[in-house]
Protein backbone atom coordinates (compact mmCIF):
# COMPACT_ATOMS: atom_id res chain seq x y z
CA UNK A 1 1.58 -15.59 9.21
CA UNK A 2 1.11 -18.07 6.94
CA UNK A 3 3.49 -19.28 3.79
CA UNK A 4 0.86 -18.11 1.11
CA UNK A 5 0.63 -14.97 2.83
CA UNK A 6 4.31 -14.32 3.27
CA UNK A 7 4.68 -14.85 -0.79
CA UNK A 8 1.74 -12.66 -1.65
CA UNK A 9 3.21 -9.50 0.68
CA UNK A 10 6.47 -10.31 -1.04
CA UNK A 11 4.83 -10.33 -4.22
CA UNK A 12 3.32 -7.39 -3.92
CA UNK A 13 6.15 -5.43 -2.82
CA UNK A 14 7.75 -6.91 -6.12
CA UNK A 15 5.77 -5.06 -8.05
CA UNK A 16 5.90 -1.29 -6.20
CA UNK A 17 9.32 -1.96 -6.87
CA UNK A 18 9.07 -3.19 -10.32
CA UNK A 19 11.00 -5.97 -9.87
CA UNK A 20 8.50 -8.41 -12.01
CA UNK A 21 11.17 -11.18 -12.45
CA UNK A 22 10.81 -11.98 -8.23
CA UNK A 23 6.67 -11.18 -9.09
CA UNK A 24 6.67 -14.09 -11.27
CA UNK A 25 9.53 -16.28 -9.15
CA UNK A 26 6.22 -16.72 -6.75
CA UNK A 27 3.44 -17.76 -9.86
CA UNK A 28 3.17 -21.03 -10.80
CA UNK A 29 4.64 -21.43 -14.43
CA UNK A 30 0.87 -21.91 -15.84
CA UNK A 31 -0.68 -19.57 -13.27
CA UNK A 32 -4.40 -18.54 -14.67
CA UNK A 33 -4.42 -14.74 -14.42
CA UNK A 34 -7.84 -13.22 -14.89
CA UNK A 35 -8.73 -9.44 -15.32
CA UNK A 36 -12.09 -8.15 -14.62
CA UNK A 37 -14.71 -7.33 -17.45
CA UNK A 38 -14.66 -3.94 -18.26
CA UNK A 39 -11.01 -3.47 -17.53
CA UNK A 40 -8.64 -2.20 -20.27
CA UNK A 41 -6.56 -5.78 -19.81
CA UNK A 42 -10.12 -7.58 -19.39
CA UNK A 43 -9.21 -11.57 -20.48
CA UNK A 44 -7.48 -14.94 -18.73
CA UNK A 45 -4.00 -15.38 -19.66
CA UNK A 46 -2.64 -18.43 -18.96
CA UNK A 47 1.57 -18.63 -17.91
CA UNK A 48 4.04 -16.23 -17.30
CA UNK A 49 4.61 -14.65 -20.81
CA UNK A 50 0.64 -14.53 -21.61
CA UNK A 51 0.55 -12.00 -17.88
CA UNK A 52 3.80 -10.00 -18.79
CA UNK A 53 3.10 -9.40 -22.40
CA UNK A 54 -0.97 -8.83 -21.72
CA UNK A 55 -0.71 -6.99 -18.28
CA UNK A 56 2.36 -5.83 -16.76
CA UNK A 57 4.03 -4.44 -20.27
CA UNK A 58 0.99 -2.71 -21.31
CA UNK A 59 0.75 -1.36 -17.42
CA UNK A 60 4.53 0.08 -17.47
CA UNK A 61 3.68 1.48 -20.70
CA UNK A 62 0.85 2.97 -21.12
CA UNK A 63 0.31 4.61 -17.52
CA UNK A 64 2.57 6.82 -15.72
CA UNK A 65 2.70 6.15 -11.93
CA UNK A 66 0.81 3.06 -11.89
CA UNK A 67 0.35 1.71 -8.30
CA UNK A 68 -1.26 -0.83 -6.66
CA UNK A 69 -1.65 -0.28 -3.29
CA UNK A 70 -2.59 -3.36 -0.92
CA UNK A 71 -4.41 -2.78 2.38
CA UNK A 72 -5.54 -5.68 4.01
CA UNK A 73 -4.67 -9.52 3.26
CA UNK A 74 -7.45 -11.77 4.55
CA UNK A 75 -6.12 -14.86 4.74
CA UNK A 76 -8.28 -18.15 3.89
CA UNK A 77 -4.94 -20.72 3.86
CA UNK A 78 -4.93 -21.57 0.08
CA UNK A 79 -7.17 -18.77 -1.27
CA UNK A 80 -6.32 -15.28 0.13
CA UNK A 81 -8.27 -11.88 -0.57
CA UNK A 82 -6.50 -8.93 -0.96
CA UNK A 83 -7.84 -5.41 -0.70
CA UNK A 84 -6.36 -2.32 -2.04
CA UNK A 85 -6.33 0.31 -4.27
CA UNK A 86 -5.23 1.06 -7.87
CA UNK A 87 -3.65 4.95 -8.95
CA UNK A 88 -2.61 5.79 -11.69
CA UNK A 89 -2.28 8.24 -15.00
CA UNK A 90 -2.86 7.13 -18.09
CA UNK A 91 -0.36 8.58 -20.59
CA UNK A 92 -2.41 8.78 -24.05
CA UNK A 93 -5.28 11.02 -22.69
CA UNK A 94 -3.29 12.40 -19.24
CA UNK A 95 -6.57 11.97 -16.84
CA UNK A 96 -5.80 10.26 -13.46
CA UNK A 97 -7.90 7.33 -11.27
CA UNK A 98 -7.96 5.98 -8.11
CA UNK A 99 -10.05 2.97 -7.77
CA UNK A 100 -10.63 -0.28 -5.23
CA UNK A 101 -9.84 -3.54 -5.98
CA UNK A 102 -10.38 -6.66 -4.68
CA UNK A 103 -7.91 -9.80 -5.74
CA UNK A 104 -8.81 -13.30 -4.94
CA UNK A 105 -5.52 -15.69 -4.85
CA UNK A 106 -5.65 -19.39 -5.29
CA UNK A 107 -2.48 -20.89 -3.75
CA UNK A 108 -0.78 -23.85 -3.73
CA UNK A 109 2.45 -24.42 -1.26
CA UNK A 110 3.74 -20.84 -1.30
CA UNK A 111 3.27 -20.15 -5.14
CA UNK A 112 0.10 -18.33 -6.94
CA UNK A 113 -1.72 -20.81 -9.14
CA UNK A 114 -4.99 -18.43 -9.91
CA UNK A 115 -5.52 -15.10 -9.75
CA UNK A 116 -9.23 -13.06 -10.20
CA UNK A 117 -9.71 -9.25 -10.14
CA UNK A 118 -12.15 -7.17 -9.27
CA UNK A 119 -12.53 -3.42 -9.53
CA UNK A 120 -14.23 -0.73 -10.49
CA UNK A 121 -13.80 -0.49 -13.69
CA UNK A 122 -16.10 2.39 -14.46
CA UNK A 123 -12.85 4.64 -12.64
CA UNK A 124 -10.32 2.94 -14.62
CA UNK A 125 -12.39 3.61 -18.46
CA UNK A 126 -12.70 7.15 -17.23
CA UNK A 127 -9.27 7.72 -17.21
CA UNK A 128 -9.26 6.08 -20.87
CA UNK A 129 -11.42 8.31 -22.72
């Protein structure tokens, strides 16, 4: 198993755990974070505080039971795809999801420099409305 992929299980785990201090221990300090279109978060933040304060609050916060669920970790050296699924409840409206996701890593000697999302976002709005 490869470095990049060690960090990106780790990271992973990380966040079922909520533990997003060791999540962003394995970003690069100007990592390039990009939601998908469609997707409540949808942007590119750029650095740690831009991801917590964009993404991860408003995930803690506004859904109950938010998971993301990896289930296979291709491995491509310094870009790695990771397949999975999202679950979650979303507290203002109470309506549930369960979507796929793909995430496409850039990575540079152990440490996430990019990150791209992909999902169904049709699931996720849903759950929104």
């Amino acid at each position: 198993m490869s470095k990049n992929l060690d960090t990106l299980k780790s990271g992973y785990d990380f966040f079922a755990k909520g533990d997003i201090p060791a999540v962003l221990d394995l970003f690069d300090p100007k990592i390039e974070w990009t939601e998908a279109a469609g997707f409540p978060y949808a942007g590119t933040y750029v650095g740690h505080e831009a991801v917590v304060d964009n993404v991860f609050m408003k995930l803690g916060t506004e859904w109950d039971g938010y998971t993301v669920a990896p289930r296979e970790f291709i491995d491509g050296g310094d870009r790695i795809v990771v397949l999975g699924k999202y679950s979650g409840t979303y507290k203002a409206t109470g309506k549930s999801f369960e979507a796929d996701f793909a995430h496409v890593w850039t990575m540079r000697d152990g440490i996430a420099v990019k990150f791209y999302q992909y999902a169904d976002t049709a699931l996720v709005q849903e759950a929104l409305q």
